[in-house]
C-alpha atoms as a PDB file:
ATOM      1  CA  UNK A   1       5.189  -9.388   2.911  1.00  0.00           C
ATOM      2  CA  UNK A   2       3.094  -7.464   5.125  1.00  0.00           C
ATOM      3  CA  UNK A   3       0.391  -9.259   5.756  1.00  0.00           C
ATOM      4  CA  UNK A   4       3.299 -11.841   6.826  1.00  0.00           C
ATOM      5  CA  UNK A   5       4.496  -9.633   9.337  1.00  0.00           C
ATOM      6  CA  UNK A   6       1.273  -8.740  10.388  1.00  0.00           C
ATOM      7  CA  UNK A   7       0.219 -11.977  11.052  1.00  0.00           C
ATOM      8  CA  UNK A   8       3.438 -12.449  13.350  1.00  0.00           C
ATOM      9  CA  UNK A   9       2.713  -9.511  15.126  1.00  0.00           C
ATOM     10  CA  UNK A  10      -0.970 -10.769  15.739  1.00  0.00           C
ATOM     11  CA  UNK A  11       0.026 -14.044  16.945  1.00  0.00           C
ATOM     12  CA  UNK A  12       2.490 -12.761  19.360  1.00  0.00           C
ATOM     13  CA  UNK A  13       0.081 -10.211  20.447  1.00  0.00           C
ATOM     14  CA  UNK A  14      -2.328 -14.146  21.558  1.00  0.00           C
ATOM     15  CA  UNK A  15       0.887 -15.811  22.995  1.00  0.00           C
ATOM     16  CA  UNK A  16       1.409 -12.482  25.270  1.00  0.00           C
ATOM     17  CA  UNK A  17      -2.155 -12.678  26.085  1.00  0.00           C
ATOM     18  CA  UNK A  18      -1.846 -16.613  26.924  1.00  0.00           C
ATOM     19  CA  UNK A  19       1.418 -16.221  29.299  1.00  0.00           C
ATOM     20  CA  UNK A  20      -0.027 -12.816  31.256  1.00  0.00           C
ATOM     21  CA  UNK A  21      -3.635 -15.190  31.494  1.00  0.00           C
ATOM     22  CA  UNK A  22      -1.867 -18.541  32.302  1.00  0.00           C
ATOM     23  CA  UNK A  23       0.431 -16.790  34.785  1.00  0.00           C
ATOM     24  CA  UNK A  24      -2.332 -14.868  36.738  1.00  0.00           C
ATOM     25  CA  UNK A  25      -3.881 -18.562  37.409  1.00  0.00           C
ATOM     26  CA  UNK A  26      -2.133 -20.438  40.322  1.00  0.00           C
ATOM     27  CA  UNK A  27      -3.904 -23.370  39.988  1.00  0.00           C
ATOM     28  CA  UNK A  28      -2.146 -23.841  36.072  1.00  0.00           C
ATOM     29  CA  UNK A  29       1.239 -23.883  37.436  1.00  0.00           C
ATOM     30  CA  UNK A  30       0.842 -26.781  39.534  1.00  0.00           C
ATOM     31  CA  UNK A  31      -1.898 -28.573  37.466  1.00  0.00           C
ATOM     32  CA  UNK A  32      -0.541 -30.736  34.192  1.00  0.00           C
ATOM     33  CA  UNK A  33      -3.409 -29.679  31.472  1.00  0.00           C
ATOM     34  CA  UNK A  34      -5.465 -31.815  29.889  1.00  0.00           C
ATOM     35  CA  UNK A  35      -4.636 -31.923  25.825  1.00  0.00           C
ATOM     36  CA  UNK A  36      -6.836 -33.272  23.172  1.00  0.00           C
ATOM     37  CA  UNK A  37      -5.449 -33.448  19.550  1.00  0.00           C
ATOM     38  CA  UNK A  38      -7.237 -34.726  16.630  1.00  0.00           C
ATOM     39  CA  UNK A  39      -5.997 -35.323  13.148  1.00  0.00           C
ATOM     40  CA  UNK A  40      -8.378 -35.173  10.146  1.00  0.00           C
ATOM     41  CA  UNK A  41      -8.155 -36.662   6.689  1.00  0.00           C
ATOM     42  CA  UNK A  42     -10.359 -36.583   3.573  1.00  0.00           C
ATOM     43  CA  UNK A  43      -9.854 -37.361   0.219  1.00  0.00           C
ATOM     44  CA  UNK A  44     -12.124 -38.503  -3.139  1.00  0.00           C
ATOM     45  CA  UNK A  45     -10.695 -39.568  -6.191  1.00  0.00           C
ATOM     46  CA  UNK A  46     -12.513 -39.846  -9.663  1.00  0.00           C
ATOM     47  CA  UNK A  47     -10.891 -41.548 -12.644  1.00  0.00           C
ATOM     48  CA  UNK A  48     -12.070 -42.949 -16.083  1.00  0.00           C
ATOM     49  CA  UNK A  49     -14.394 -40.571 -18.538  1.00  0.00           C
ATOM     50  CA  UNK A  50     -13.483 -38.378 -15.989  1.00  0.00           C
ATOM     51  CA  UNK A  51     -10.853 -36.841 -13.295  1.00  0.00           C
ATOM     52  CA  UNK A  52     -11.630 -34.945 -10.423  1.00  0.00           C
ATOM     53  CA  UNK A  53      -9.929 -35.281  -6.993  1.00  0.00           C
ATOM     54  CA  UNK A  54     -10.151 -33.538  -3.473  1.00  0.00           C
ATOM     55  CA  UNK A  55      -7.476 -33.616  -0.688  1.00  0.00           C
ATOM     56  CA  UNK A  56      -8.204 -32.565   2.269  1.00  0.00           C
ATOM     57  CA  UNK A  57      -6.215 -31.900   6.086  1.00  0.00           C
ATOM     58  CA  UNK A  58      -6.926 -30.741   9.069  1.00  0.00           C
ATOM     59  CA  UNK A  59      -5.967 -30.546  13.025  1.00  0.00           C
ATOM     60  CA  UNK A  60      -7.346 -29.184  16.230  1.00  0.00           C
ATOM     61  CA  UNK A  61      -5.557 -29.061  19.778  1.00  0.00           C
ATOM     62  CA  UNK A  62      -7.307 -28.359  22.627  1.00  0.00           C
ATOM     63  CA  UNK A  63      -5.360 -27.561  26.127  1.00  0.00           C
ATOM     64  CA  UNK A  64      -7.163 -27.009  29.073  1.00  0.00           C
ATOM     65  CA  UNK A  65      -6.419 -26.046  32.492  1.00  0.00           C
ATOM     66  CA  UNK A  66      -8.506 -24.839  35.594  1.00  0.00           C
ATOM     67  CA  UNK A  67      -9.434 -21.743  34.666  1.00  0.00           C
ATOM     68  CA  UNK A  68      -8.004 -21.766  31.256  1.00  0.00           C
ATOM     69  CA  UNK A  69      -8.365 -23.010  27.503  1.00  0.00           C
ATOM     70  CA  UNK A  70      -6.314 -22.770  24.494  1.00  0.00           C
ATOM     71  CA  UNK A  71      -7.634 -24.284  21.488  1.00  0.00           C
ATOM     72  CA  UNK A  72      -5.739 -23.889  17.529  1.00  0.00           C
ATOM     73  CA  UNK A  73      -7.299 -24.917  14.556  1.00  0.00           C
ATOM     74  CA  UNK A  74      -5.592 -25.599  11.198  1.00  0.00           C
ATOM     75  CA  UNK A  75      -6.838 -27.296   8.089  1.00  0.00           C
ATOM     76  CA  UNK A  76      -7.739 -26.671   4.148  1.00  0.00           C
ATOM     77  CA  UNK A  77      -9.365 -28.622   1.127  1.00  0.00           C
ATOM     78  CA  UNK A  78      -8.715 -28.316  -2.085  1.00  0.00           C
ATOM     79  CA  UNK A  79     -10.212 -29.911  -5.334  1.00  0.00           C
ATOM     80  CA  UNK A  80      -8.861 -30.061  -8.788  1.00  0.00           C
ATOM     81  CA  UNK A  81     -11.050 -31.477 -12.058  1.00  0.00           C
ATOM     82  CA  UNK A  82      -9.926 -32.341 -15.434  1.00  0.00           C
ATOM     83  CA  UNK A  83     -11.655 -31.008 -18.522  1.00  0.00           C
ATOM     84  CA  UNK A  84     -11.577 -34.053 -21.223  1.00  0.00           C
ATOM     85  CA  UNK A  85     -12.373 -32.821 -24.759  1.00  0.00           C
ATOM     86  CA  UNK A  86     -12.317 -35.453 -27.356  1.00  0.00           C
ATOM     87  CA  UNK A  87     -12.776 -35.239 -31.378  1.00  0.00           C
ATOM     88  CA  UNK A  88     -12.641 -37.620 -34.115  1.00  0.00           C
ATOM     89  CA  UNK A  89     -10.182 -36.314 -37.201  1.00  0.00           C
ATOM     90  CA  UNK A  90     -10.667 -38.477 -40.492  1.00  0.00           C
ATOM     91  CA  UNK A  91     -13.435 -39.873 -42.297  1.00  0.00           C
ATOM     92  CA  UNK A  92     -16.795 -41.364 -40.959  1.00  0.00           C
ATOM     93  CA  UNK A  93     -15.145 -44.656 -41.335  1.00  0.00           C
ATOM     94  CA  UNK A  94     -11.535 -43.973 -41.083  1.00  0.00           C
ATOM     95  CA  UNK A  95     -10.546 -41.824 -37.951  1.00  0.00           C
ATOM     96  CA  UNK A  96      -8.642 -41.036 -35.236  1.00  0.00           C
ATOM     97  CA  UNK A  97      -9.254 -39.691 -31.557  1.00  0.00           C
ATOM     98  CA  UNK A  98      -7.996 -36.746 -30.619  1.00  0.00           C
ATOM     99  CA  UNK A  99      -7.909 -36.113 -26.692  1.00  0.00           C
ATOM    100  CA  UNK A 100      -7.088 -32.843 -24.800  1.00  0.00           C
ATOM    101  CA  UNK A 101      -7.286 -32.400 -21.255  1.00  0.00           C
ATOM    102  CA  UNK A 102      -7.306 -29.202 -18.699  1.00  0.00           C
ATOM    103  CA  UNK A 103      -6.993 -29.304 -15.528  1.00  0.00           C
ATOM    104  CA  UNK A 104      -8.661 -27.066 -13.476  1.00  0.00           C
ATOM    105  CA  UNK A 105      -8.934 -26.174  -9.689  1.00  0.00           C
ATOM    106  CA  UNK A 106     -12.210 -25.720  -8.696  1.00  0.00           C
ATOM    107  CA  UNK A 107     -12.106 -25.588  -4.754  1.00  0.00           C
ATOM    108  CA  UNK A 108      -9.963 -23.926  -2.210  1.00  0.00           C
ATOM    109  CA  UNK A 109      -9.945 -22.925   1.675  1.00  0.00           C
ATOM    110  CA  UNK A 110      -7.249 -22.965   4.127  1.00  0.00           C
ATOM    111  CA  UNK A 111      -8.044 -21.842   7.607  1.00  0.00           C
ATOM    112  CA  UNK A 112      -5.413 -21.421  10.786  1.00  0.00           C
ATOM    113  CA  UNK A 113      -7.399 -19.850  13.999  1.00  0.00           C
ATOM    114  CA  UNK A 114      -6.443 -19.945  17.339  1.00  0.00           C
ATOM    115  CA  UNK A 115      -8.400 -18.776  20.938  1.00  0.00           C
ATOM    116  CA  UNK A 116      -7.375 -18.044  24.490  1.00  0.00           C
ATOM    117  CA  UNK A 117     -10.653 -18.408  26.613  1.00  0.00           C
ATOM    118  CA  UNK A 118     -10.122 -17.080  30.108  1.00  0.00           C
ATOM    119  CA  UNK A 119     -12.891 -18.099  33.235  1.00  0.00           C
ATOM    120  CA  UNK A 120     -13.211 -15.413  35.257  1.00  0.00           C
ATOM    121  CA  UNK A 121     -16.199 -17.061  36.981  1.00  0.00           C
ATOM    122  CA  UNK A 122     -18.417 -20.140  36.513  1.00  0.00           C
ATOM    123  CA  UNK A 123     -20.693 -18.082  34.062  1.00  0.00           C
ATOM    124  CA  UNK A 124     -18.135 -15.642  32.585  1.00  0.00           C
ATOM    125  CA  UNK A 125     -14.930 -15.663  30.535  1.00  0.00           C
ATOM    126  CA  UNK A 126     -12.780 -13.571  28.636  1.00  0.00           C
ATOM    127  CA  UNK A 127     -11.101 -14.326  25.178  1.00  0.00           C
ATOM    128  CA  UNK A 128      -8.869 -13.049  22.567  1.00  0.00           C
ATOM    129  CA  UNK A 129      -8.538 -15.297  19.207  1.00  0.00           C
ATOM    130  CA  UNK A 130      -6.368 -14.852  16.067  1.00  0.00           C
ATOM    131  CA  UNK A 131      -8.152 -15.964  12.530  1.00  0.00           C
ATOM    132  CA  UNK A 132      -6.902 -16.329   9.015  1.00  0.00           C
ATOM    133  CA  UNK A 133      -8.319 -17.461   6.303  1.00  0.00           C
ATOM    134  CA  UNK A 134      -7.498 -17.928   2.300  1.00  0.00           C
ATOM    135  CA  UNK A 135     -10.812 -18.800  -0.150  1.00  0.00           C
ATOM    136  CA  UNK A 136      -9.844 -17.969  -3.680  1.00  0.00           C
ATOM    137  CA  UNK A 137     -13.006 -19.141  -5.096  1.00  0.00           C
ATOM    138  CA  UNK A 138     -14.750 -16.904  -2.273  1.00  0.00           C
ATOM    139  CA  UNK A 139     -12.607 -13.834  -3.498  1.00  0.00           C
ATOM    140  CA  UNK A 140     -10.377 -13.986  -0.659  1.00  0.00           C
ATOM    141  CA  UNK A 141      -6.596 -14.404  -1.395  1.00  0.00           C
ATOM    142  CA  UNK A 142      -5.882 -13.661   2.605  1.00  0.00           C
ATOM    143  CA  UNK A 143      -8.130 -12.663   5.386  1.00  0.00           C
ATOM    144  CA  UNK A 144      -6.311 -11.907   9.257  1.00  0.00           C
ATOM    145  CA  UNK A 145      -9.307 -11.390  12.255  1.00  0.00           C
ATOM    146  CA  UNK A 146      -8.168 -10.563  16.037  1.00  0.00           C
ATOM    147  CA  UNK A 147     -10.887 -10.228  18.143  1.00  0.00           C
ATOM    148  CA  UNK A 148     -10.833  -9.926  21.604  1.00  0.00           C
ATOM    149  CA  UNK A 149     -14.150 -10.109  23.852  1.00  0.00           C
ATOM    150  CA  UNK A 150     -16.371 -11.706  26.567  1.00  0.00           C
ATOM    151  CA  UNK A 151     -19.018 -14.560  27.097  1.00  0.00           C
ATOM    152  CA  UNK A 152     -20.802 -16.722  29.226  1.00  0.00           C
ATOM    153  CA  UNK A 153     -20.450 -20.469  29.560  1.00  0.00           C
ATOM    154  CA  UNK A 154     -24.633 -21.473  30.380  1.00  0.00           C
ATOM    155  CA  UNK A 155     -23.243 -25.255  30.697  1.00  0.00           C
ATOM    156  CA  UNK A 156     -20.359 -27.521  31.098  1.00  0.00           C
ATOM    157  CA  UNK A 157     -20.919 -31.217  32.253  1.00  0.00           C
ATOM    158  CA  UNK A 158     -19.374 -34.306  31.539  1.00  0.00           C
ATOM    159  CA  UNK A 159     -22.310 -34.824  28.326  1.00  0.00           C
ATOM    160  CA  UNK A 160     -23.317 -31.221  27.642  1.00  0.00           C
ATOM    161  CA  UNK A 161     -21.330 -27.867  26.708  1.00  0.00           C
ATOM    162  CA  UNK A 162     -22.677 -24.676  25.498  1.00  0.00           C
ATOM    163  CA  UNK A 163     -21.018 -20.948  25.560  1.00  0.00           C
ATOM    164  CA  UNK A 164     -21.604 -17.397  24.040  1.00  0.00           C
ATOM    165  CA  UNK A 165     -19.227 -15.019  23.178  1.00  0.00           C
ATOM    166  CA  UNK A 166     -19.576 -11.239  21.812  1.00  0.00           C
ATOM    167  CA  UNK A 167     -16.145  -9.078  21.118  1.00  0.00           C
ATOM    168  CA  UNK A 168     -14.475  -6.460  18.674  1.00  0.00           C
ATOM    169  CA  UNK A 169     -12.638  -7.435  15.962  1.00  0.00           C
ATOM    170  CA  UNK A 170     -10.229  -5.868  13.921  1.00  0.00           C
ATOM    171  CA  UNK A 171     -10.236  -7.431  10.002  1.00  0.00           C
ATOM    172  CA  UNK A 172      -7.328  -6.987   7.393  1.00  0.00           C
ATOM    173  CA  UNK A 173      -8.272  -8.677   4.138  1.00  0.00           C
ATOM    174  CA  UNK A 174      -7.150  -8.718   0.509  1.00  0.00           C
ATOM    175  CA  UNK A 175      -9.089  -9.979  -2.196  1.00  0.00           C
ATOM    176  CA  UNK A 176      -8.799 -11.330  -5.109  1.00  0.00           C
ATOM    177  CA  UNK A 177     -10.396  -9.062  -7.091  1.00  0.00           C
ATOM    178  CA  UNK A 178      -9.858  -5.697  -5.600  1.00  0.00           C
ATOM    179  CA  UNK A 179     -12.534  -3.557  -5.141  1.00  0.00           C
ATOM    180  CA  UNK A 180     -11.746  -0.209  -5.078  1.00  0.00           C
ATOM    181  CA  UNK A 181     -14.884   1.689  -2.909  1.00  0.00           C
ATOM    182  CA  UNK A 182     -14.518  -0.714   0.159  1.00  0.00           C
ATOM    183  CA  UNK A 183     -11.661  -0.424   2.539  1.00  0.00           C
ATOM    184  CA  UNK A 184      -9.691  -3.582   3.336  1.00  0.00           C
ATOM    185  CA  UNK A 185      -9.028  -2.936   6.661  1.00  0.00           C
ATOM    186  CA  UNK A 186     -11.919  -2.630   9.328  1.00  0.00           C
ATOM    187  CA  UNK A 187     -12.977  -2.631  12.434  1.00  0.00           C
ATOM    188  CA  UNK A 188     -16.006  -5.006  13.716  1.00  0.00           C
ATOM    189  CA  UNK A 189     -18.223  -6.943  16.217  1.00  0.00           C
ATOM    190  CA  UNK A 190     -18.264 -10.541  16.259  1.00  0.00           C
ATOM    191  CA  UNK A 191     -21.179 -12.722  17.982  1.00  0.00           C
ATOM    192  CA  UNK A 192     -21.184 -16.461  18.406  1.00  0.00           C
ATOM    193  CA  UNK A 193     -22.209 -19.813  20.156  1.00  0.00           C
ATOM    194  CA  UNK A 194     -20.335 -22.690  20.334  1.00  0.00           C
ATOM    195  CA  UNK A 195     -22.496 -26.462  21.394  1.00  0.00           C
ATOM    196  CA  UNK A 196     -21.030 -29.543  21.998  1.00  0.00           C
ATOM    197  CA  UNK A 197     -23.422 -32.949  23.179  1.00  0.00           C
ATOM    198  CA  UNK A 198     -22.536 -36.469  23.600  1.00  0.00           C
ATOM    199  CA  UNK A 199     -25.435 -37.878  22.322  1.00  0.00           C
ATOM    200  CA  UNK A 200     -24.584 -41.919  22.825  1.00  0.00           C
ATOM    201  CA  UNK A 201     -21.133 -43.627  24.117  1.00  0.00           C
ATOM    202  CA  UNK A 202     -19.675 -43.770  20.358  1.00  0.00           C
ATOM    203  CA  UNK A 203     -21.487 -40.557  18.944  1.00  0.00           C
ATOM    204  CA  UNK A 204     -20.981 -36.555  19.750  1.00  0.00           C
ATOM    205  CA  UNK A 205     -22.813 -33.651  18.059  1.00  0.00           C
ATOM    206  CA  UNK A 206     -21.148 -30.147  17.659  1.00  0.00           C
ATOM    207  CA  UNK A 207     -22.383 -26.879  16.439  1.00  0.00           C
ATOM    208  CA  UNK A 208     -21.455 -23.569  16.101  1.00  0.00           C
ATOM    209  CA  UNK A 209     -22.255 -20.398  14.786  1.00  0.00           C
ATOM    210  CA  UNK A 210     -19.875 -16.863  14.123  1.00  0.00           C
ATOM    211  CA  UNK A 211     -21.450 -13.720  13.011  1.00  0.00           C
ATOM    212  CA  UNK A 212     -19.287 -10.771  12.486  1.00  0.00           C
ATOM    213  CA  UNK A 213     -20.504  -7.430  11.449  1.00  0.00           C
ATOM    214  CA  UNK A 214     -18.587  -4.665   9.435  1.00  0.00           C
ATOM    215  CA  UNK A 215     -18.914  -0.755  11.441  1.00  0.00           C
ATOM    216  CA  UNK A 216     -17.273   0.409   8.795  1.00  0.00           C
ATOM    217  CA  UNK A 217     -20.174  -0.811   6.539  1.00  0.00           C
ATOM    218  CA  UNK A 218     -22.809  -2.281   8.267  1.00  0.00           C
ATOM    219  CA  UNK A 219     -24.364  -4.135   5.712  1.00  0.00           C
ATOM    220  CA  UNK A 220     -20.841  -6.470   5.011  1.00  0.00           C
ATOM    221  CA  UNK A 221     -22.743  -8.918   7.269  1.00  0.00           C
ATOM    222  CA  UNK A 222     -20.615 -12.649   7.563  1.00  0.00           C
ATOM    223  CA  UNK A 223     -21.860 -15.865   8.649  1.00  0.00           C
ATOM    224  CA  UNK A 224     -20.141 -19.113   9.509  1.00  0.00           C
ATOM    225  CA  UNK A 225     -21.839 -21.934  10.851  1.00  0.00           C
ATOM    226  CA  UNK A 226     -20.711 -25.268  11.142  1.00  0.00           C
ATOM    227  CA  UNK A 227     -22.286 -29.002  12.013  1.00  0.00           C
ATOM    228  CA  UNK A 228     -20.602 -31.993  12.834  1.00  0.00           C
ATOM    229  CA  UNK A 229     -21.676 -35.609  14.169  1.00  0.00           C
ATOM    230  CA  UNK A 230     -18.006 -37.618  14.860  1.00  0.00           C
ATOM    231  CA  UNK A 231     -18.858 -41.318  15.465  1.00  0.00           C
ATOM    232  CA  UNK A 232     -16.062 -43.893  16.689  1.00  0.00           C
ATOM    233  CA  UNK A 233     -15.267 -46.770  15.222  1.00  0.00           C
ATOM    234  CA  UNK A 234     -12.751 -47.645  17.203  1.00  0.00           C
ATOM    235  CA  UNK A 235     -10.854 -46.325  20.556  1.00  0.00           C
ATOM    236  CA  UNK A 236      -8.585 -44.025  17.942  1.00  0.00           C
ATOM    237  CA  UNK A 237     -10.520 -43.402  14.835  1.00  0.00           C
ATOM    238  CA  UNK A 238     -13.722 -41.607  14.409  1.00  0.00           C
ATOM    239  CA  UNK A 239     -15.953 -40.863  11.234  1.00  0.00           C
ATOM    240  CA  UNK A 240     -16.654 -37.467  11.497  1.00  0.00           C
ATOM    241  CA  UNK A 241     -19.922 -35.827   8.548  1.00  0.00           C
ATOM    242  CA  UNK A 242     -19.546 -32.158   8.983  1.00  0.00           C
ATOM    243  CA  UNK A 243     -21.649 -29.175   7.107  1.00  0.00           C
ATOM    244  CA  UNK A 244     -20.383 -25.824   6.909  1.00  0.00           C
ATOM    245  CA  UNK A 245     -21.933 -22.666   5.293  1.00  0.00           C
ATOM    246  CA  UNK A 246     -20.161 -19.325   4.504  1.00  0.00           C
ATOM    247  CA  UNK A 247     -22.138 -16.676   3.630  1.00  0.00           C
ATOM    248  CA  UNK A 248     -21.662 -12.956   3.544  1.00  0.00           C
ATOM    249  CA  UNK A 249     -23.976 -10.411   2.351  1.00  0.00           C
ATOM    250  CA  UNK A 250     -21.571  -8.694   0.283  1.00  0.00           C
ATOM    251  CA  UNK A 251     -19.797 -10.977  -1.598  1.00  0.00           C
ATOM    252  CA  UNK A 252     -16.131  -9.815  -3.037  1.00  0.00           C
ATOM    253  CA  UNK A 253     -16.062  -9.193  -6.608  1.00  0.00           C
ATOM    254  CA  UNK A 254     -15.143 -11.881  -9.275  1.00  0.00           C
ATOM    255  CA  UNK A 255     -13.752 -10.684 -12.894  1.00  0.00           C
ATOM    256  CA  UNK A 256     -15.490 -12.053 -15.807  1.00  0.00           C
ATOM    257  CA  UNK A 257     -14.963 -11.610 -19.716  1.00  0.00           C
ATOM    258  CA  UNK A 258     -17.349  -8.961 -21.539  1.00  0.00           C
ATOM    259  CA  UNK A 259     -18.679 -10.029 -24.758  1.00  0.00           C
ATOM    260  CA  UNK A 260     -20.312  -7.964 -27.184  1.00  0.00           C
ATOM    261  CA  UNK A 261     -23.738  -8.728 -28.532  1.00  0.00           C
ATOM    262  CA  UNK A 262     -23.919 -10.980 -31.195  1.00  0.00           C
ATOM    263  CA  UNK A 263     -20.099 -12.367 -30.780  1.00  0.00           C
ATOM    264  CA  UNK A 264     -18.476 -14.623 -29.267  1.00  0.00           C
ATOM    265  CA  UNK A 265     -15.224 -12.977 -29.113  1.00  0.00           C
ATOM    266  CA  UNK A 266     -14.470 -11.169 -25.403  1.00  0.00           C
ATOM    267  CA  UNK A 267     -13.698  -7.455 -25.706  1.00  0.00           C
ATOM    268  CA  UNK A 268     -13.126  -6.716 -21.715  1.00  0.00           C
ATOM    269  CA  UNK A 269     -13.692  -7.868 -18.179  1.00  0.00           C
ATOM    270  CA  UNK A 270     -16.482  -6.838 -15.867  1.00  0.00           C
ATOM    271  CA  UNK A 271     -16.383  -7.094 -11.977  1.00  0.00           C
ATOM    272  CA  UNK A 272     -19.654  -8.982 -10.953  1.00  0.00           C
ATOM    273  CA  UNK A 273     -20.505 -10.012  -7.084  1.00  0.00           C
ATOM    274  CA  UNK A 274     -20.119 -13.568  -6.402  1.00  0.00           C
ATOM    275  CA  UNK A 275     -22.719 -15.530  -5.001  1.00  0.00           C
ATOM    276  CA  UNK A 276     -23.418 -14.758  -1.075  1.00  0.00           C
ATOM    277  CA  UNK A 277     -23.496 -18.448  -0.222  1.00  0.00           C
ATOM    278  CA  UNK A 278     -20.902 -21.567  -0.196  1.00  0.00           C
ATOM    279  CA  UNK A 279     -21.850 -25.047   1.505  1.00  0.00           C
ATOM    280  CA  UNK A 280     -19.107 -27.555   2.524  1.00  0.00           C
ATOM    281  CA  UNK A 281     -19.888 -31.155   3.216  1.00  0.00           C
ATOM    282  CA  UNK A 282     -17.159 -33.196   4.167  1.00  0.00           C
ATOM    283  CA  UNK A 283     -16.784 -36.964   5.505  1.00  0.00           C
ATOM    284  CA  UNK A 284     -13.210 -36.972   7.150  1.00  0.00           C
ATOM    285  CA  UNK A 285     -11.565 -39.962   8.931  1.00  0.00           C
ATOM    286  CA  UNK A 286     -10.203 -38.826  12.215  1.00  0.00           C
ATOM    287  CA  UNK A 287      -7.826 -40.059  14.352  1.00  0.00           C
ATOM    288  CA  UNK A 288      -7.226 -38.995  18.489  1.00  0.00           C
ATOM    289  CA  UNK A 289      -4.126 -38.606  19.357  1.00  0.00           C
END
């Protein structure tokens, strides 16, 4: 329940942010903004010997006015396998098949982010943004970021974009797998770039990069970085290859059975790291609204 209210409190904290920033620009209250929206969509299915499947959603707005942009980001994956076992039970020459299956998730990550980006100039701009983020197979059950900041926009034509940003942050997270020497609240520093090229009339490349860094513990390092090259196939719907990697330095902890030597039988749990690293591809339909 609190990280419920939390979250409410965080995202009125952005909306507060947005009205003070939007009403201290003169040319937004006469000016309709321009609004992008996309819609994502990608999903695999498997069936036969075996079952797997992966759904997956997502949706960006972007609003822009003169001096202004508001952009919110929501989306998640999510794949689930099934485990076939099969054994005979009879004779060699007189049997029957026996068939049990398990289903199993085996991916998970649902994101919701939003950012305010203020220009202050034509090279520098103010921001505050709002992140959460669940990855159960990353350790995290719920992670909330604010962050508030600067950064410098080094181009913005009609074919080319490319900013920076640095800020604070503020991090509340619960794993998991708690881990009981690290605190789940902290405060941070967040760096990051954010490139977008049209590189023909049906193809655009976009990039981007977010490094945060814990003071608390400076060696809880976090990476995201993200590719994507959306190609249109028509005036509405795009086919958009994206890579992603997560990684963090120190993992969260995962909780896996203890066996003694010599048995199969498990007589505890131990709390291992998990691996620093996850990699995403996805090939999502997209439609522009």
């Amino acid at each position: 329940m609190r990280t419920y209210v939390l979250s409410a409190l965080l995202l009125g904290f952005q909306l507060l942010f947005a009205r003070q920033a939007l009403a201290q620009d003169p040319a937004a209250a006469d000016t309709i903004p321009e609004i992008t929206t996309t819609a994502e969509l990608t999903a695999v299915w498997v069936g036969g010997n075996s079952e797997a499947g992966t759904f997956g959603a997502a949706g960006s707005s972007r609003i822009v006015w003169p001096a202004s942009e508001l952009k919110i980001e929501v989306g998640g994956i999510r794949t689930e396998s099934v485990v076939k076992s099969r054994r005979a039970v009879g004779t060699p020459t007189n049997y029957s098949i026996d068939e049990t299956s398990d289903r199993q998730r085996t991916a998970e990550n649902y994101y919701a982010r939003g950012r305010l980006d203020r220009q202050l100039s034509e090279r520098f701009l103010i921001f505050t943004g709002l992140d959460w983020l669940r990855n159960t197979f990353a350790g995290i059950d719920s992670r909330i970021l604010v962050a508030v900041g600067g950064g410098n926009t080094w181009l913005d034509t009609p074919t080319t974009r490319f900013k920076t940003d640095y800020g604070l942050t503020y991090t509340f997270q619960n794993d998991v797998v708690s881990n009981p020497f690290i605190s789940t609240s902290f405060p941070g520093v967040r760096a990051a770039y954010d490139f977008w090229r049209k590189v023909s009339a049906t193809a655009e490349f976009t990039s981007g990069l977010v490094a945060d860094l814990n003071l608390e513990n400076t060696d809880d390092v976090r990476l995201n970085f993200i590719a994507a090259l959306p190609v249109a196939i028509s005036a509405k719907l795009a086919l958009k290859p994206s890579l992603q990697l997560l990684w963090r330095n120190e993992p969260s902890l995962g909780e896996i059975p203890l066996v003694s030597s010599g048995s199969a039988a498990p007589t505890g749990t131990v709390l291992v790291p998990l691996q620093k690293l996850d990699t995403m591809f996805t090939m999502a339909i997209v439609l522009n609204l």
